[in-house]
PDB file of N, CA and C in Angstrom:
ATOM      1  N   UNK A   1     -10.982  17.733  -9.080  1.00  0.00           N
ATOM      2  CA  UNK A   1     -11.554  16.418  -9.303  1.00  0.00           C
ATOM      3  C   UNK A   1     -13.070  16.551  -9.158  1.00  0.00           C
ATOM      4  N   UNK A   2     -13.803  16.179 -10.164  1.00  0.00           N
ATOM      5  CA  UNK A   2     -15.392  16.119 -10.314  1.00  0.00           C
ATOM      6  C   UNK A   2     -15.935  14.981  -9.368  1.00  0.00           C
ATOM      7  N   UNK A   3     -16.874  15.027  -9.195  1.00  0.00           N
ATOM      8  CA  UNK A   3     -18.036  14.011  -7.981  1.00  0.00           C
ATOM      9  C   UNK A   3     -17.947  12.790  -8.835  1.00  0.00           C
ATOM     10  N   UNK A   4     -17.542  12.719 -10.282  1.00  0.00           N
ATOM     11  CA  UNK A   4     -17.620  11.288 -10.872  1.00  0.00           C
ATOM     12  C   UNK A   4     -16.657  10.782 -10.631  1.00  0.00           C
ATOM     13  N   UNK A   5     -15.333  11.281 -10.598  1.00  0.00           N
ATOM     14  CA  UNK A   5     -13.613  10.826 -10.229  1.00  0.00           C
ATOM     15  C   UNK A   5     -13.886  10.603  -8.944  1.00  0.00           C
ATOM     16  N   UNK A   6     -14.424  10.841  -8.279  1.00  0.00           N
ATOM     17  CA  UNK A   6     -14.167  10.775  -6.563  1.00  0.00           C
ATOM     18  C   UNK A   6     -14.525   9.595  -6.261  1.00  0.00           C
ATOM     19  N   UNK A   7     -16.096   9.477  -7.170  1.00  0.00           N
ATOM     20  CA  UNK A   7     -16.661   8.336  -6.388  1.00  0.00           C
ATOM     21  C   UNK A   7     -16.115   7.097  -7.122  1.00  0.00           C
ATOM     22  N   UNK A   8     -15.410   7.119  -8.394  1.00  0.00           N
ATOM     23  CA  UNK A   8     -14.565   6.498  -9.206  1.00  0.00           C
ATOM     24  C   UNK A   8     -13.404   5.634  -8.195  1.00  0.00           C
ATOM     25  N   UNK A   9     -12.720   6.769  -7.477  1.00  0.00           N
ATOM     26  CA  UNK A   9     -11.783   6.601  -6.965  1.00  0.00           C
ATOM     27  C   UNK A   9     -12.122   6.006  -5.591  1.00  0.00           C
ATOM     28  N   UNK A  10     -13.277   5.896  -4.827  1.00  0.00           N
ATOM     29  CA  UNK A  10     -14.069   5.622  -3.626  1.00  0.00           C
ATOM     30  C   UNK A  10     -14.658   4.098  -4.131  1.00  0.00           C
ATOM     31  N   UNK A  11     -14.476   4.028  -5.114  1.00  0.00           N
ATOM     32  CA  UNK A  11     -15.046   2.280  -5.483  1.00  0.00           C
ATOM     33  C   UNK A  11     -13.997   1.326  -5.124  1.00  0.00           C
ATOM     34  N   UNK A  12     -12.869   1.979  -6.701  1.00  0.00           N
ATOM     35  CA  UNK A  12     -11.722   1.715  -6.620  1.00  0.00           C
ATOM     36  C   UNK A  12     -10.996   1.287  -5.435  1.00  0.00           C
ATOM     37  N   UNK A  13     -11.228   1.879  -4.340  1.00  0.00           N
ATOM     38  CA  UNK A  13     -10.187   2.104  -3.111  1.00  0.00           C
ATOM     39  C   UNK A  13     -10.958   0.685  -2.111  1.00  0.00           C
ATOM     40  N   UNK A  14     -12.220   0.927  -2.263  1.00  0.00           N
ATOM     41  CA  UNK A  14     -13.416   0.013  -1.732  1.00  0.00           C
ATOM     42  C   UNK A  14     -12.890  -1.400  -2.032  1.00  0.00           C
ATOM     43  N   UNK A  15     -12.698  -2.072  -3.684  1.00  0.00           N
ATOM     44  CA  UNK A  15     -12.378  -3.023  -3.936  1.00  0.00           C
ATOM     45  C   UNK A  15     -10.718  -3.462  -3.640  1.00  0.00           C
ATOM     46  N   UNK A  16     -10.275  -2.515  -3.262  1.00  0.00           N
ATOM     47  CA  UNK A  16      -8.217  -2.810  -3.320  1.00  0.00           C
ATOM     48  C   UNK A  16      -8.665  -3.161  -1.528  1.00  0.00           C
ATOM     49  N   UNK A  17      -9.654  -2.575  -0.978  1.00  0.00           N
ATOM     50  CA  UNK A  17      -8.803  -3.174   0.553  1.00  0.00           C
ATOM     51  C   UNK A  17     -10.203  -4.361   1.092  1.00  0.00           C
ATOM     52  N   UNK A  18     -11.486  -4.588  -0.141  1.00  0.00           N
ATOM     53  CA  UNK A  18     -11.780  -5.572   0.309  1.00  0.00           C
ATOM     54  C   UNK A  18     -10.815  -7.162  -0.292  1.00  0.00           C
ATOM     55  N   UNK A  19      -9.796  -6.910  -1.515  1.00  0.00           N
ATOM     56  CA  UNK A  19      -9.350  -7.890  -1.857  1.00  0.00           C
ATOM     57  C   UNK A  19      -7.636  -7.765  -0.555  1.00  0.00           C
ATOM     58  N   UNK A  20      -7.284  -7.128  -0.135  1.00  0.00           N
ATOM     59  CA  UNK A  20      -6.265  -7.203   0.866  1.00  0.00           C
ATOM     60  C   UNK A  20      -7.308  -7.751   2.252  1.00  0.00           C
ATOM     61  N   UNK A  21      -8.315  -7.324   2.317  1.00  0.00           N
ATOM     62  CA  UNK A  21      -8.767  -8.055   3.524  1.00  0.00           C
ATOM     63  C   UNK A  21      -8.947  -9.933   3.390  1.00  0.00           C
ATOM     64  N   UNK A  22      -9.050  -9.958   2.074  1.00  0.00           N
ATOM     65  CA  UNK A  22      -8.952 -11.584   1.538  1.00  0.00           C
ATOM     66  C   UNK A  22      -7.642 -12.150   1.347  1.00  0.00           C
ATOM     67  N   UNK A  23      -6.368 -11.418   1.370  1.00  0.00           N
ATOM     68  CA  UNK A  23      -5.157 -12.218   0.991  1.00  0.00           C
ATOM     69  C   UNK A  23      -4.607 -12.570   2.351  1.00  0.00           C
ATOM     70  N   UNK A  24      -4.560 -14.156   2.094  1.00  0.00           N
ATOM     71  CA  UNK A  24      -4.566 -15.152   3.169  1.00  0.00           C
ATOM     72  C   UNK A  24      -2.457 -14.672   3.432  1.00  0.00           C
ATOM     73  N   UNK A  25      -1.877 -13.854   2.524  1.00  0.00           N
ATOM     74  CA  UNK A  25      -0.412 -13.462   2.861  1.00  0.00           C
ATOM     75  C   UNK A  25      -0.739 -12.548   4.152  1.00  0.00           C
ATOM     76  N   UNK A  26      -1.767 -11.844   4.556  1.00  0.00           N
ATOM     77  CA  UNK A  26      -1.754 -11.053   5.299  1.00  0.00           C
ATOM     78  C   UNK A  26      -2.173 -11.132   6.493  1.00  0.00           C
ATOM     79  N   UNK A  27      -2.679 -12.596   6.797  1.00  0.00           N
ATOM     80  CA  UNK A  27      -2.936 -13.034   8.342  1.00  0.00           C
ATOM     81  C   UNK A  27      -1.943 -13.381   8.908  1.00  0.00           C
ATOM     82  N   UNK A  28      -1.947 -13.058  10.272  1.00  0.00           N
ATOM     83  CA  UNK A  28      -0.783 -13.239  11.169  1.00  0.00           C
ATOM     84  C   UNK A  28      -0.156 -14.321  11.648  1.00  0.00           C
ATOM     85  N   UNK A  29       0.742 -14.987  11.118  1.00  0.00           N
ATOM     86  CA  UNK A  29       0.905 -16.217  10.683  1.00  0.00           C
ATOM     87  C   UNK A  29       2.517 -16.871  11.412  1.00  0.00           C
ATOM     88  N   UNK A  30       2.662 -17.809  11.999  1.00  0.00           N
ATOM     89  CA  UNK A  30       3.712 -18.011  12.788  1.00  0.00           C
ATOM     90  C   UNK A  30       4.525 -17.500  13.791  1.00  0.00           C
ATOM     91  N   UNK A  31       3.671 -16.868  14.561  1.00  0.00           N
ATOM     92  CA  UNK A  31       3.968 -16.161  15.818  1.00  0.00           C
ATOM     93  C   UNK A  31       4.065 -14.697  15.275  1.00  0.00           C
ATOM     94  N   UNK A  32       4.136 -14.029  14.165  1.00  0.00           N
ATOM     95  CA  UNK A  32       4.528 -13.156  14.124  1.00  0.00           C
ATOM     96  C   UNK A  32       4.417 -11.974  14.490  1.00  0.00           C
ATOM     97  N   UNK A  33       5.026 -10.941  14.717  1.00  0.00           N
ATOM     98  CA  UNK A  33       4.652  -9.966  15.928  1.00  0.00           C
ATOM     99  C   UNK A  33       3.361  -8.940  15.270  1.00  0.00           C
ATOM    100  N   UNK A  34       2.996  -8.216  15.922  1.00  0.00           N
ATOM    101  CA  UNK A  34       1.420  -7.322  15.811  1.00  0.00           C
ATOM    102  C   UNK A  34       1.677  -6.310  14.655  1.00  0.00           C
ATOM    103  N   UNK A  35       1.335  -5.513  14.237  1.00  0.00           N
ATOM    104  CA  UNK A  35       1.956  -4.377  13.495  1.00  0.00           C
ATOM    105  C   UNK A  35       1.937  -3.072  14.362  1.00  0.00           C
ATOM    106  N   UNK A  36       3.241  -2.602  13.430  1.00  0.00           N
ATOM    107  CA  UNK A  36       3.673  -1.780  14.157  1.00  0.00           C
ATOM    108  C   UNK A  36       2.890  -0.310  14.780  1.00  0.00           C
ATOM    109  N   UNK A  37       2.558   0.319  15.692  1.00  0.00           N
ATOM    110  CA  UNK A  37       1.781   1.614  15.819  1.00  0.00           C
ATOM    111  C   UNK A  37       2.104   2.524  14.646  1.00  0.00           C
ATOM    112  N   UNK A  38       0.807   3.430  14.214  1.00  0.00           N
ATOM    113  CA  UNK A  38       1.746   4.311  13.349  1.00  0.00           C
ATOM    114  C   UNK A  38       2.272   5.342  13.137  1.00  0.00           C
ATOM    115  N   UNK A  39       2.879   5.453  14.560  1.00  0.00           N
ATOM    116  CA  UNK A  39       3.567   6.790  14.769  1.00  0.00           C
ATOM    117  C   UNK A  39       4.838   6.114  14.761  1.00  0.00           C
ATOM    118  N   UNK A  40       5.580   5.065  14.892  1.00  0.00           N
ATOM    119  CA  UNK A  40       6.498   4.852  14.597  1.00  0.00           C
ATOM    120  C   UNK A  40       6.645   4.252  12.873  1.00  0.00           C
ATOM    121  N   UNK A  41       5.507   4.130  12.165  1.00  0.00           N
ATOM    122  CA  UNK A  41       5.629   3.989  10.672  1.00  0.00           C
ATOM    123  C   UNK A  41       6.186   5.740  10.143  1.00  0.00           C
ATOM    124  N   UNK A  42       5.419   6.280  11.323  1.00  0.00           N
ATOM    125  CA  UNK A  42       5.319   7.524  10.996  1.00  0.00           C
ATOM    126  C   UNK A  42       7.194   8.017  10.655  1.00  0.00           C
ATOM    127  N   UNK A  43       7.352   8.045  11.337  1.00  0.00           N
ATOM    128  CA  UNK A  43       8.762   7.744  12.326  1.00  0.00           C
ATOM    129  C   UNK A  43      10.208   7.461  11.133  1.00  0.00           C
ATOM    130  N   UNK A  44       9.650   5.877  11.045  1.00  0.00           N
ATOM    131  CA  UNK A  44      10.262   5.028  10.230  1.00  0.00           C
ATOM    132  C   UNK A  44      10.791   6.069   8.811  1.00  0.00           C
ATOM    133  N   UNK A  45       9.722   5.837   8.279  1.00  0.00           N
ATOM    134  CA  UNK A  45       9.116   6.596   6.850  1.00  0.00           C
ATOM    135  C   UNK A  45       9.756   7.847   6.840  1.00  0.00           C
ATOM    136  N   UNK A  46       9.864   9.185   7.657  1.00  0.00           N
ATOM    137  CA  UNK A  46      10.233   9.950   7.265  1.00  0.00           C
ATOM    138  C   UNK A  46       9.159  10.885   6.860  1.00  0.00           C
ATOM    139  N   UNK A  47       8.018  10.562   6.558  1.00  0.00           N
ATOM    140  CA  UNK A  47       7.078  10.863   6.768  1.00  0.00           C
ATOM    141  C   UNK A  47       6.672  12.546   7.329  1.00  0.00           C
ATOM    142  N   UNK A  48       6.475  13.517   6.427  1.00  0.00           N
ATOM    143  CA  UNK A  48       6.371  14.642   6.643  1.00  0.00           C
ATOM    144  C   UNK A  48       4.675  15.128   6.657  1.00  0.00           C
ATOM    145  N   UNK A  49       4.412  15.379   8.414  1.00  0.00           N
ATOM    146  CA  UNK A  49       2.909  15.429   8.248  1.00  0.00           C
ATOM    147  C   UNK A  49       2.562  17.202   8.636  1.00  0.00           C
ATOM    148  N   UNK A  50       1.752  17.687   7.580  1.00  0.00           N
ATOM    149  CA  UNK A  50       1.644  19.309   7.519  1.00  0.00           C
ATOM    150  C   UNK A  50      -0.007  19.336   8.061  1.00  0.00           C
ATOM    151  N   UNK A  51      -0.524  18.356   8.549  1.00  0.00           N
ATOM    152  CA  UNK A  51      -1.568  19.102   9.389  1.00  0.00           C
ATOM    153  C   UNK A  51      -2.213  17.721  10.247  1.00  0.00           C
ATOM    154  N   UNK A  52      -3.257  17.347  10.876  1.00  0.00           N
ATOM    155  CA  UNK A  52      -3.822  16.016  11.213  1.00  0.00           C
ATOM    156  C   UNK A  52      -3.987  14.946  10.291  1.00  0.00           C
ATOM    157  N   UNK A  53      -4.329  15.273   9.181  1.00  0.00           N
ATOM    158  CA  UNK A  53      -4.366  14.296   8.022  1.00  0.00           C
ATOM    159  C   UNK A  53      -2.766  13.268   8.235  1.00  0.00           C
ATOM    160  N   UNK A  54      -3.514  11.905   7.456  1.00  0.00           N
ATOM    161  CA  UNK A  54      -2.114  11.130   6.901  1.00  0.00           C
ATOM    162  C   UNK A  54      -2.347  11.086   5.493  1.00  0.00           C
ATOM    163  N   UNK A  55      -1.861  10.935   4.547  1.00  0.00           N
ATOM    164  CA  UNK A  55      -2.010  10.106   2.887  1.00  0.00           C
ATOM    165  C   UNK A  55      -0.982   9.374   3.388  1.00  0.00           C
ATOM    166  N   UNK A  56      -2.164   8.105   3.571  1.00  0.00           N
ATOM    167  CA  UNK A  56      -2.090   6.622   3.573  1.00  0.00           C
ATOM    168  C   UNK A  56      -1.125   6.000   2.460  1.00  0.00           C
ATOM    169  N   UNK A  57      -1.477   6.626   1.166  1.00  0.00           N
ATOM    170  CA  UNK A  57      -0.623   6.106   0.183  1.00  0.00           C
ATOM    171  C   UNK A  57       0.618   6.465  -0.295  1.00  0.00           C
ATOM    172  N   UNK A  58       1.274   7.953   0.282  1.00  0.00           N
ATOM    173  CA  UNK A  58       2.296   8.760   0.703  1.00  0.00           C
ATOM    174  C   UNK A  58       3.258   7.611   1.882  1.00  0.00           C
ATOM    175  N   UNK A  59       2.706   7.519   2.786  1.00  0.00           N
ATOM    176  CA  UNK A  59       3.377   6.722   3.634  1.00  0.00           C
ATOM    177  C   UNK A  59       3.851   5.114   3.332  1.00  0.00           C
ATOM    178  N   UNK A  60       2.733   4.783   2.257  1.00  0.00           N
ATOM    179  CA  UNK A  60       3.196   3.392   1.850  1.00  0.00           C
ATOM    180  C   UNK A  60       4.266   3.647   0.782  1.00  0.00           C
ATOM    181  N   UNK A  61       4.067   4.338  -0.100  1.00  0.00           N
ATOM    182  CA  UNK A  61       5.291   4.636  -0.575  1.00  0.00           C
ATOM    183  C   UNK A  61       6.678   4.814  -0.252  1.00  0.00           C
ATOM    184  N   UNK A  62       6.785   5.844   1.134  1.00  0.00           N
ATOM    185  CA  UNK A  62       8.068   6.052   1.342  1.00  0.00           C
ATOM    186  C   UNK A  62       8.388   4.492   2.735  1.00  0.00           C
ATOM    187  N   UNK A  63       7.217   4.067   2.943  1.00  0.00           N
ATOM    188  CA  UNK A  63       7.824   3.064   3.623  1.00  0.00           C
ATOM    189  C   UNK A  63       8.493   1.739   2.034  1.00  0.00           C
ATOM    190  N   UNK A  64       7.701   1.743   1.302  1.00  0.00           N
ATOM    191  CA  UNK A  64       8.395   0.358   0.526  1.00  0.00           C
ATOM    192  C   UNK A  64       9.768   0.910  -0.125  1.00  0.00           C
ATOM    193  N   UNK A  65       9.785   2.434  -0.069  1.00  0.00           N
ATOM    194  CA  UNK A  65      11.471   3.108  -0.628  1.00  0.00           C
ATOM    195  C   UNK A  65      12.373   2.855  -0.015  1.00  0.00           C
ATOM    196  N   UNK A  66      12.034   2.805   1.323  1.00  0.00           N
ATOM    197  CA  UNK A  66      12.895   2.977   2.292  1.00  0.00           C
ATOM    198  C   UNK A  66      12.966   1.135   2.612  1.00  0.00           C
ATOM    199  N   UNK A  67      12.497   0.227   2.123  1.00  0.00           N
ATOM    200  CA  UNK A  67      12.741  -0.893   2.236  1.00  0.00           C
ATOM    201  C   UNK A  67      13.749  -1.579   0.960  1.00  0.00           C
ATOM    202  N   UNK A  68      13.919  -0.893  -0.063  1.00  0.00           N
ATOM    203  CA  UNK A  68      14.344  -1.028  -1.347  1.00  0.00           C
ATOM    204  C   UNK A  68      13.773  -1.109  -2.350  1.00  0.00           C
ATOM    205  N   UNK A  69      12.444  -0.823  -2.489  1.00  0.00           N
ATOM    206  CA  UNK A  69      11.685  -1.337  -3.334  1.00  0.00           C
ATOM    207  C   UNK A  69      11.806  -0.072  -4.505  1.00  0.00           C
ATOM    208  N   UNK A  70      11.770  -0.007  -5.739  1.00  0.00           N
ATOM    209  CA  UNK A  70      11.173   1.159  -6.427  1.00  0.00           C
ATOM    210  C   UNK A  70       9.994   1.574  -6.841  1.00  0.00           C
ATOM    211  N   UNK A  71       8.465   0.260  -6.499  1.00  0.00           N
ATOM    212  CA  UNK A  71       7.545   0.597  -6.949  1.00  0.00           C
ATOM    213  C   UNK A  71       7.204   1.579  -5.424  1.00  0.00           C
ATOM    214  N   UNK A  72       5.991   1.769  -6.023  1.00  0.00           N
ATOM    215  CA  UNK A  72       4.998   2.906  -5.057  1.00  0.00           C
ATOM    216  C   UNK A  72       3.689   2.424  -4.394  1.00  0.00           C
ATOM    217  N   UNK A  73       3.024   2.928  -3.698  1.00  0.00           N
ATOM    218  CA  UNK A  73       1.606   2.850  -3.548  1.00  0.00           C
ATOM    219  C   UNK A  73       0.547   2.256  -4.659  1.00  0.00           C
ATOM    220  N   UNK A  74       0.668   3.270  -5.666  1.00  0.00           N
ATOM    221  CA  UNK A  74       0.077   3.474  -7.040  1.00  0.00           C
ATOM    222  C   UNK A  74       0.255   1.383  -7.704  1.00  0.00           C
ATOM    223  N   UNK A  75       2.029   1.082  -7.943  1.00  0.00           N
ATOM    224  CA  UNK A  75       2.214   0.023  -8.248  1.00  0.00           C
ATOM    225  C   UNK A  75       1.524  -1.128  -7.794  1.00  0.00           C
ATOM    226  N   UNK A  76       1.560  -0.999  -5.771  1.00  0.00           N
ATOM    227  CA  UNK A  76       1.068  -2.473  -5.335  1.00  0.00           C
ATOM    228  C   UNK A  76      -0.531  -2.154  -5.302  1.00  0.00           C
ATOM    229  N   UNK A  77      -1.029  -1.698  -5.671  1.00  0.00           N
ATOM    230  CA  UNK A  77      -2.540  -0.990  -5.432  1.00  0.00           C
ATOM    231  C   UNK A  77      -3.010  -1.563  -6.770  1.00  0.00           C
ATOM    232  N   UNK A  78      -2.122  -1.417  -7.880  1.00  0.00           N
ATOM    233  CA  UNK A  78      -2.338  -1.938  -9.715  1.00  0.00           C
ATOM    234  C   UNK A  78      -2.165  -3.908  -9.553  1.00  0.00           C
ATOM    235  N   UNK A  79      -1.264  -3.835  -9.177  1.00  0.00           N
ATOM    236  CA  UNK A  79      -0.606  -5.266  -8.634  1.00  0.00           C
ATOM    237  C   UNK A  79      -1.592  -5.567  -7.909  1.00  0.00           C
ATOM    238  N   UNK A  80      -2.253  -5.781  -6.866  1.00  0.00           N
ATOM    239  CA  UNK A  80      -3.369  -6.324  -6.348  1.00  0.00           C
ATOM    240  C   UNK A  80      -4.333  -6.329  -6.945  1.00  0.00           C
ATOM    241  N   UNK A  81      -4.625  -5.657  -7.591  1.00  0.00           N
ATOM    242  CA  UNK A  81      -6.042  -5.087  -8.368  1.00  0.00           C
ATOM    243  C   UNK A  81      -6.138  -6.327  -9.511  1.00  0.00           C
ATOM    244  N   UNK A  82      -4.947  -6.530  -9.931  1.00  0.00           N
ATOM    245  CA  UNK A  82      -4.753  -7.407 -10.942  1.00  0.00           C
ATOM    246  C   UNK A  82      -4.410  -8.685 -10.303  1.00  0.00           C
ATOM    247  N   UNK A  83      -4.957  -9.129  -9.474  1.00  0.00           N
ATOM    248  CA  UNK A  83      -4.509 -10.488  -8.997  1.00  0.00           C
ATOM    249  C   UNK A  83      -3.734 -11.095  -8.333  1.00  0.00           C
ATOM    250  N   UNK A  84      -2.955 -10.004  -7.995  1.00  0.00           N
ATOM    251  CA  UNK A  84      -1.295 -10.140  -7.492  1.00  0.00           C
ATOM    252  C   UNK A  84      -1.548 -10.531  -5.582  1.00  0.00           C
ATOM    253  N   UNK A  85      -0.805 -10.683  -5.208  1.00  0.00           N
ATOM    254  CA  UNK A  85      -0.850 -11.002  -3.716  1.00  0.00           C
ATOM    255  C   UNK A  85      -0.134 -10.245  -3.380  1.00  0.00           C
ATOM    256  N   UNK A  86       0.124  -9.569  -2.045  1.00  0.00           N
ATOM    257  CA  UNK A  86       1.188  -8.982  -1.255  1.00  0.00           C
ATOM    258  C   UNK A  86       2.146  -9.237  -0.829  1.00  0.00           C
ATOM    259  N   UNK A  87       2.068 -10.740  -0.472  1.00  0.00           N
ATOM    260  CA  UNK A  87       3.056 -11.596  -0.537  1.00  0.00           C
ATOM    261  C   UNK A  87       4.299 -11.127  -1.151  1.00  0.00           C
ATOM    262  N   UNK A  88       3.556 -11.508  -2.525  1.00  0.00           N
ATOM    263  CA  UNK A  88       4.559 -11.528  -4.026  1.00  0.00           C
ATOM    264  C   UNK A  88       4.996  -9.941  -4.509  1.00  0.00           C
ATOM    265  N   UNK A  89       4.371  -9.281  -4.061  1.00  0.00           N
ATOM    266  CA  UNK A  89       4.533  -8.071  -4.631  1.00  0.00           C
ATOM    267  C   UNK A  89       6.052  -7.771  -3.410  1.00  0.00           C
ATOM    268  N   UNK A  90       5.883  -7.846  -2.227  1.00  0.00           N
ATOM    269  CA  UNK A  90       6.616  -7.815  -1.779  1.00  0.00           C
ATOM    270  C   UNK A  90       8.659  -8.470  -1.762  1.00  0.00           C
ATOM    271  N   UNK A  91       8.095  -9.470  -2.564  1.00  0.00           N
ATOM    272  CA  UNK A  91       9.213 -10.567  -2.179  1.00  0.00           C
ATOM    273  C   UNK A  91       9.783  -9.741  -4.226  1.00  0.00           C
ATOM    274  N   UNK A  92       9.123  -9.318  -4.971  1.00  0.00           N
ATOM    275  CA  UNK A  92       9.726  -9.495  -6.198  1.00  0.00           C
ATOM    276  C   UNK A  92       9.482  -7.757  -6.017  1.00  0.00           C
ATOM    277  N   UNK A  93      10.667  -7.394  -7.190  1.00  0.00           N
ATOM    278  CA  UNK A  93      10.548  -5.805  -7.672  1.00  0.00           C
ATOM    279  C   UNK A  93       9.214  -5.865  -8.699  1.00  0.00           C
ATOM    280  N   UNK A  94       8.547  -5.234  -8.469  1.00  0.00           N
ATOM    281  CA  UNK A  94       7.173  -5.042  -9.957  1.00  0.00           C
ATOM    282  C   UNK A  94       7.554  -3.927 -10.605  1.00  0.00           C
ATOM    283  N   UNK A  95       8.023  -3.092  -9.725  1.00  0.00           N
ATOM    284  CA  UNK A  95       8.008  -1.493 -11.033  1.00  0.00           C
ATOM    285  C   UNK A  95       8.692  -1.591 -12.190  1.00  0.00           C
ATOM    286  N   UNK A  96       8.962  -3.037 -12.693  1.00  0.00           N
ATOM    287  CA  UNK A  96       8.992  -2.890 -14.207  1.00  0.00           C
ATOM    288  C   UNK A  96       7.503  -3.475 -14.741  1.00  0.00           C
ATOM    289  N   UNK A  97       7.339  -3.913 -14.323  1.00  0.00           N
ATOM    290  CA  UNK A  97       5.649  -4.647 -14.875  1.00  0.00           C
ATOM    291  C   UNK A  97       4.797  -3.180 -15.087  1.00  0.00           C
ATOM    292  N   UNK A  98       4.994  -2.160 -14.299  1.00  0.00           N
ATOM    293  CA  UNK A  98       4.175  -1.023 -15.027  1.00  0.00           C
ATOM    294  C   UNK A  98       4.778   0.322 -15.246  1.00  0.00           C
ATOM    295  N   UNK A  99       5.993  -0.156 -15.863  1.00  0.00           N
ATOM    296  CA  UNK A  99       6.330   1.217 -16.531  1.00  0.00           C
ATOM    297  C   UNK A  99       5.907   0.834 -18.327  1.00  0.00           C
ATOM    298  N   UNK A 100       5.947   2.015 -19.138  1.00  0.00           N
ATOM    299  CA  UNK A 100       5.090   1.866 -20.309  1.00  0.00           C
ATOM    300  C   UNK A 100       5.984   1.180 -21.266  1.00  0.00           C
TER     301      UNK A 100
END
């Protein structure tokens, strides 16, 4: 990956978690409990870690698999990007909205 993809991808990533820091689905809302530490996401997930690193988006994946979902990281990351809420992404299957 070239210094133009990176920083491509460093914008990109910039705008997906300043618009999740804005979705009012994601404040803690009716008592609901804290989130979870993430060594037990770790845990959860299945999650195979080969050195100190996490991929953040590895783990969101096998956590929404392991919830039933078939989209990925990649999906709710497109889905937000495009307007979508977490909410909704959550409550509906999307991985037909972006297959070709």
């Amino acid at each position: 990956m070239n210094g133009s993809d990176r920083e491509q991808k460093r914008v990109r990533l910039k705008q997906f978690l300043k618009i999740l820091s804005e979705d009012p689905s994601l404040r803690n809302q009716n008592g609901q409990k804290d989130m979870r530490p993430l060594s037990e996401l770790l845990m959860v997930s299945g999650y195979r870690q080969c050195d100190d690193s996490i991929d953040m988006a590895q783990l969101l994946s096998l956590l929404l698999r392991k919830i039933g979902h078939a989209s990925g990281s990649e999906d709710m990351m497109e889905y937000i990007m495009r307007g979508g809420k977490v909410e909704d992404f959550m409550n509906n299957d999307t991985s037909s909205r972006f297959q070709g």
